[in-house]
Protein backbone atom coordinates (compact mmCIF):
# COMPACT_ATOMS: atom_id res chain seq x y z
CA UNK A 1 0.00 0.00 0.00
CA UNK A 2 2.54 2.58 0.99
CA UNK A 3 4.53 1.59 -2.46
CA UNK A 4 1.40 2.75 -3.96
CA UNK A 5 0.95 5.57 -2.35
CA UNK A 6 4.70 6.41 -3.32
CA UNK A 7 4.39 5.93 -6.55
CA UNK A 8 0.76 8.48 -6.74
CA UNK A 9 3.66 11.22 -5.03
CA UNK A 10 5.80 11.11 -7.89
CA UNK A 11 3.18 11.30 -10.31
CA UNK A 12 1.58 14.13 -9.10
CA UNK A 13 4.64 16.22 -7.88
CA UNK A 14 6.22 19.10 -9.45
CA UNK A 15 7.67 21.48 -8.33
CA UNK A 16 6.88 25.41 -7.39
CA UNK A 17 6.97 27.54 -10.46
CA UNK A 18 10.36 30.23 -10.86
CA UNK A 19 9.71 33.60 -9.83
CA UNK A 20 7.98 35.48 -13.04
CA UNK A 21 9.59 38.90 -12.46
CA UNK A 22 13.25 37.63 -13.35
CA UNK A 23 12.12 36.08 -15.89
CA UNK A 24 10.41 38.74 -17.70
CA UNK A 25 13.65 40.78 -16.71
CA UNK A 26 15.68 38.03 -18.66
CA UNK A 27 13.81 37.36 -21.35
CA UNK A 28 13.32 41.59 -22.13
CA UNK A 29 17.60 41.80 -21.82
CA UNK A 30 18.03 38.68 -24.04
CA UNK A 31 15.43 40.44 -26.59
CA UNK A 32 17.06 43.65 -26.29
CA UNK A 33 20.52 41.87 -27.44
CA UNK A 34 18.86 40.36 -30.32
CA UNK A 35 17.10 43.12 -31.60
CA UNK A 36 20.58 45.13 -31.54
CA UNK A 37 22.82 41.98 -33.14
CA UNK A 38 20.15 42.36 -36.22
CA UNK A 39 20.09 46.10 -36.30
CA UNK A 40 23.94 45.70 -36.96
CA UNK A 41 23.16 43.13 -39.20
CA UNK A 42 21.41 45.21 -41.28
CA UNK A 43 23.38 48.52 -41.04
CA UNK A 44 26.54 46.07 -42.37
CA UNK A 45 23.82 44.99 -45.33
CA UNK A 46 22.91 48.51 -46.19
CA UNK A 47 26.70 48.91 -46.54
CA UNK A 48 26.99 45.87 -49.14
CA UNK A 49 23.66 46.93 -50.55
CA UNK A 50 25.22 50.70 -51.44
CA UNK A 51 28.20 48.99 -52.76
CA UNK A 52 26.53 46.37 -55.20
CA UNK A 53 24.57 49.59 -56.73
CA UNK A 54 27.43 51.32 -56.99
CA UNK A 55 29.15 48.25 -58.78
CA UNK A 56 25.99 47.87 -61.11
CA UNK A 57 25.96 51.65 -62.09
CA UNK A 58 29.15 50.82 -63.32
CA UNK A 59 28.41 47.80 -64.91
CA UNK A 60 25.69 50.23 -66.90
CA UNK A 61 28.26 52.51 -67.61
CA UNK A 62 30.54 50.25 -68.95
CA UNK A 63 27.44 49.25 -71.61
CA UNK A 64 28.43 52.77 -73.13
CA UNK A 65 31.88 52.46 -73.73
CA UNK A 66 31.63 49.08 -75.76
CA UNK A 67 35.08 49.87 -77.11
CA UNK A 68 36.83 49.10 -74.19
CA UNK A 69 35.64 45.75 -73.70
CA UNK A 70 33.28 43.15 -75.30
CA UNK A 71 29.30 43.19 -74.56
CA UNK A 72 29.75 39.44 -73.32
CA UNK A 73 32.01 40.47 -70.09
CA UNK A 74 30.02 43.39 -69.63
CA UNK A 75 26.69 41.66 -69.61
CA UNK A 76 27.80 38.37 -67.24
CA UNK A 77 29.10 41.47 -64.91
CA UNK A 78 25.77 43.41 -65.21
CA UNK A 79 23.84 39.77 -64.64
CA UNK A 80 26.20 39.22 -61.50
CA UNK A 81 25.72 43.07 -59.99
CA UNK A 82 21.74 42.13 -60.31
CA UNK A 83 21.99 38.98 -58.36
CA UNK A 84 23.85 40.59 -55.64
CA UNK A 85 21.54 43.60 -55.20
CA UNK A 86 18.57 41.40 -55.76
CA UNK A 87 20.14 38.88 -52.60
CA UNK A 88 21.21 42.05 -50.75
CA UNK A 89 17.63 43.71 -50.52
CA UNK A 90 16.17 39.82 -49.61
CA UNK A 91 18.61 39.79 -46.46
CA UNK A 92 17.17 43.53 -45.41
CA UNK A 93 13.63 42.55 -46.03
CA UNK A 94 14.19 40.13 -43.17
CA UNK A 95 16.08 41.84 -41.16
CA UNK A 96 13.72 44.64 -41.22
CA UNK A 97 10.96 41.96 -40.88
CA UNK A 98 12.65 40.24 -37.63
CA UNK A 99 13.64 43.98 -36.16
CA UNK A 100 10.00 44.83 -36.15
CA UNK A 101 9.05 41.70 -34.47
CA UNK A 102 11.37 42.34 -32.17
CA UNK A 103 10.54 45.90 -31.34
CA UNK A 104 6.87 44.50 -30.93
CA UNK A 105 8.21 41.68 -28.72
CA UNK A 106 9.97 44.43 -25.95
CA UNK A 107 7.26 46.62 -26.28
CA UNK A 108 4.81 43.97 -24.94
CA UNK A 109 7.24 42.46 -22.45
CA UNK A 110 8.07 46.20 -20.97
CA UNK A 111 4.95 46.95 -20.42
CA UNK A 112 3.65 43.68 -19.18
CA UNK A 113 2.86 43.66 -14.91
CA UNK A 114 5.05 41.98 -12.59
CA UNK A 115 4.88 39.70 -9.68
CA UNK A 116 7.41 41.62 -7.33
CA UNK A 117 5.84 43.54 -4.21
CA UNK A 118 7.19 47.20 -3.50
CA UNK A 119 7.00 46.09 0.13
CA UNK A 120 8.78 42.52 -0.40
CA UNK A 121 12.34 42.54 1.56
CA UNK A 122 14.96 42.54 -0.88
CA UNK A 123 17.41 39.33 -0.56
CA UNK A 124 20.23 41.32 0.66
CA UNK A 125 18.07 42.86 2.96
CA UNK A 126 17.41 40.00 4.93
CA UNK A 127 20.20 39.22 7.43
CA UNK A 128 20.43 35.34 7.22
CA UNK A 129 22.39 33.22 10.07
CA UNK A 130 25.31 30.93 9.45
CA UNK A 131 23.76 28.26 11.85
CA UNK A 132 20.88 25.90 10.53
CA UNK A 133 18.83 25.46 13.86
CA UNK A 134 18.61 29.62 13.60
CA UNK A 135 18.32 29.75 9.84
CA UNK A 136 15.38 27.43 9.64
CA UNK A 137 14.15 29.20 12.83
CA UNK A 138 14.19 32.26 10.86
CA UNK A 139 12.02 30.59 8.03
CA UNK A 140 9.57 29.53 10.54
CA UNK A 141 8.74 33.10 11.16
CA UNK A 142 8.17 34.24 8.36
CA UNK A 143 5.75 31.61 7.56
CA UNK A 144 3.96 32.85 10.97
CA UNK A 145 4.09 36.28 9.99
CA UNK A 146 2.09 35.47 6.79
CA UNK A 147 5.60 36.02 4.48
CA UNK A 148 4.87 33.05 2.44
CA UNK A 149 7.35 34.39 -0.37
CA UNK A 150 10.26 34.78 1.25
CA UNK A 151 9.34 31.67 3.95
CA UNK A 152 9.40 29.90 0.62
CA UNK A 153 12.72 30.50 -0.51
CA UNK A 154 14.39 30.20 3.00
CA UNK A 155 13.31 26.60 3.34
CA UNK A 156 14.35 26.30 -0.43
CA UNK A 157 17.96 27.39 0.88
CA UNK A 158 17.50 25.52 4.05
CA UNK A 159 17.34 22.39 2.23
CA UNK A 160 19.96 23.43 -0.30
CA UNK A 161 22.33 24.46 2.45
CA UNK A 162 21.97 21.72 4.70
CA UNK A 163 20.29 18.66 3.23
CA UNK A 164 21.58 16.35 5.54
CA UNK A 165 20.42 18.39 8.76
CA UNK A 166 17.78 16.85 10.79
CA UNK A 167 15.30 19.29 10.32
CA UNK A 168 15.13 18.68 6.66
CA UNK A 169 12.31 16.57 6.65
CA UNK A 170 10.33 19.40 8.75
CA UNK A 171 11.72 21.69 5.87
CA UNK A 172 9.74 20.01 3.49
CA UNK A 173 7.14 19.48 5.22
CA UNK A 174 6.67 23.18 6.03
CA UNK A 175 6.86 23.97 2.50
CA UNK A 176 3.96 21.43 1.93
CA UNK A 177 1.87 23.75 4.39
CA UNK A 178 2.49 26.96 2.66
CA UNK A 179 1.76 25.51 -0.84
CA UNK A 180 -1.38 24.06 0.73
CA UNK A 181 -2.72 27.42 2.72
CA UNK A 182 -2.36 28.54 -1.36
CA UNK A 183 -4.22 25.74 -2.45
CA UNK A 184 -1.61 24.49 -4.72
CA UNK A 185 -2.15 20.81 -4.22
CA UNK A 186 0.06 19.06 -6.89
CA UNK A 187 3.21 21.20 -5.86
CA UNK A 188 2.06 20.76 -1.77
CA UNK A 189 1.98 16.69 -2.21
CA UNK A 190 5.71 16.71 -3.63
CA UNK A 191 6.91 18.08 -0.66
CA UNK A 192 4.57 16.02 1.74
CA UNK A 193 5.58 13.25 -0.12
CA UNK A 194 9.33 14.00 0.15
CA UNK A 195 8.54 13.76 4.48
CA UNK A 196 6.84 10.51 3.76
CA UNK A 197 9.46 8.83 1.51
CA UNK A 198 12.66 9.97 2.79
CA UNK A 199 12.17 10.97 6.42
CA UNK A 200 9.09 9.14 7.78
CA UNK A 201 10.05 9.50 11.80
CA UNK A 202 9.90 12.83 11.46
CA UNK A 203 7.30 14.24 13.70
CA UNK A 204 5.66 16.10 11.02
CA UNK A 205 4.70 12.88 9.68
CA UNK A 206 1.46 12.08 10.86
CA UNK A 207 0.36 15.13 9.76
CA UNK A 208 1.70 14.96 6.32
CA UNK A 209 -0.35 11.65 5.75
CA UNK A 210 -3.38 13.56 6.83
CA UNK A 211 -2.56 16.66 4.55
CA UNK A 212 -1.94 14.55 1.42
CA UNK A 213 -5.43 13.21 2.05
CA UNK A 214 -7.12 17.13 1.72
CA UNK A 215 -5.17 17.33 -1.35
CA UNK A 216 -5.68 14.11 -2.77
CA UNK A 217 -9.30 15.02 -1.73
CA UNK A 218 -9.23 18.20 -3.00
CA UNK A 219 -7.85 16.88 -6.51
CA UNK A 220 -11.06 14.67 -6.33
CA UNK A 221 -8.84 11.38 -6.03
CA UNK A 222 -10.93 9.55 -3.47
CA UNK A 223 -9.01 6.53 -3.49
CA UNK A 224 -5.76 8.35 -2.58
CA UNK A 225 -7.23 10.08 -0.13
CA UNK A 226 -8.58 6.84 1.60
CA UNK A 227 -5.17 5.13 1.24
CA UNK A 228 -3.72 8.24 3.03
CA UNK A 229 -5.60 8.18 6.02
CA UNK A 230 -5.10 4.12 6.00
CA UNK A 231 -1.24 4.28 5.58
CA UNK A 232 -1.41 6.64 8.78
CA UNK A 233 -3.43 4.26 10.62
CA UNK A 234 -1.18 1.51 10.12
CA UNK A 235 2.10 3.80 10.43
CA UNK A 236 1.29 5.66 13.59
CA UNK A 237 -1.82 4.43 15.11
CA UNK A 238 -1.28 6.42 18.29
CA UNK A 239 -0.92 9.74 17.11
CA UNK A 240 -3.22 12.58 17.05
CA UNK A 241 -3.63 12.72 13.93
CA UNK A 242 -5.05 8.93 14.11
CA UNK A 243 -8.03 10.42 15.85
CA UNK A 244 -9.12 12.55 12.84
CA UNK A 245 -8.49 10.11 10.28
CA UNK A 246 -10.54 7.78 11.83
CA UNK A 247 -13.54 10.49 11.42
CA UNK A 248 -12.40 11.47 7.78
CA UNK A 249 -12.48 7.96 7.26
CA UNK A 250 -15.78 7.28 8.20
CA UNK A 251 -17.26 10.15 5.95
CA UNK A 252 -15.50 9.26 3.16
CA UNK A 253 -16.62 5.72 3.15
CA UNK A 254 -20.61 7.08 3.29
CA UNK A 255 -19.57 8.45 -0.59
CA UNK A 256 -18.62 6.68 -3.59
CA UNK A 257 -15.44 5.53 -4.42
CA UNK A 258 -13.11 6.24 -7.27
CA UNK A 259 -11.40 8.74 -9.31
CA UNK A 260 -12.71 11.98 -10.51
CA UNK A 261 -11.38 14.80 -12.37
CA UNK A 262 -7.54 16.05 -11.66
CA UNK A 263 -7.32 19.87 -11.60
């Protein structure tokens, strides 16, 4: 059963989207760069482009003054100055075509609304301990104070910092809570499953059994949800969060079982 339920983590888990703002930041400079990489393009183009007229004007001339050479070099050098004007202004077309695509591009992405809050504390902002016991004490608090942002990212850095300390399974686990206070139950059960998988004695574990059930729940996966609250039954029987899926239990088995729709 708890295989199963394993398995139903890692298909459902993903994790937490990248933050939008720095991305729109990145994607406007790397538009930017193109945009001025073609404009050069094209100013060196315009260059060849005066210089291939100038070289067929000749060639024209030249059809005057027969005398100084015969009308079958003239012409093959009149045929040649085409071609290369005629390739020259099909290389600006585009250019001028991909510029103003371009143009369009950073107009839309400049003006587009970002994610970042003008009362958000700025990374270096934040003083950040050395020790993990105080860092991930840190993290806690801003979860209480309703920072869910930067609470986020601390336990991110918690885990990348330290991922052998033994609070990481409580790191996960408290990332499962704030991606569940968002209602974001896909990303929520990765981390609740990550508590489950790789550190089931920690004491956040009952709970995460029980969580995973309101998301599986809330994802309308009824069988999940019942094999949830089971697998906590059978893994910790005496805990307090035994007591309420005993009752969860009960109500679910007064409605139908199976599958529904995944959100």
């Amino acid at each position: 059963m708890r295989r199963v339920l394993v398995l139903t983590f890692a298909i459902t888990g993903c994790f937490f989207p990248a933050d939008r703002g720095q991305l729109l930041e990145s994607r406007v400079d790397s538009l930017g760069d193109e945009n001025k990489k073609l404009k050069s393009a094209l100013a060196e183009t315009q260059a060849r482009l005066d210089e291939a007229t100038a070289q067929l004007k000749t060639a024209l001339d030249q059809l005057d003054q027969a005398s100084r050479t015969t009308g079958a070099n003239i012409g093959v050098k009149v045929d040649n100055a085409i071609q290369d004007v005629a390739t020259l202004r099909g290389q600006m077309e585009s250019y001028q075509f991909k510029i103003a695509e371009l143009e369009a591009k950073l107009a839309t992405a400049a003006s587009a609304p970002t994610t970042t809050k003008p009362d958000e504390p700025k990374k270096e902002e934040l003083k950040k301990p050395d020790d993990p016991k105080a860092f991930f004490t840190l993290a806690e608090e801003k979860a209480k104070a309703g920072e869910n942002d930067v609470a986020r990212k601390l336990f991110a850095e918690f885990l990348k910092k330290w991922p052998r300390d033994e609070q990481v399974g409580e790191a996960h686990f408290a990332l499962g809570e704030i991606l569940f206070l968002e209602t974001k139950c896909r990303e929520a059960l990765y981390e609740y499953g990550k508590v489950l998988q790789e550190h089931p004695k920690t004491k956040s574990a009952p709970t995460a059994y029980l969580r995973s059930s309101d998301c599986f729940k809330e994802l309308k996966m009824m069988d999940e949800a019942k094999l949830a609250l089971n697998e906590l039954l059978k893994q910790h029987p005496k805990s307090e969060s035994a007591k309420l899926a005993r009752q969860r239990l009960a109500d679910l088995e007064k409605k139908p079982a199976g599958k529904g729709g995944k959100k």
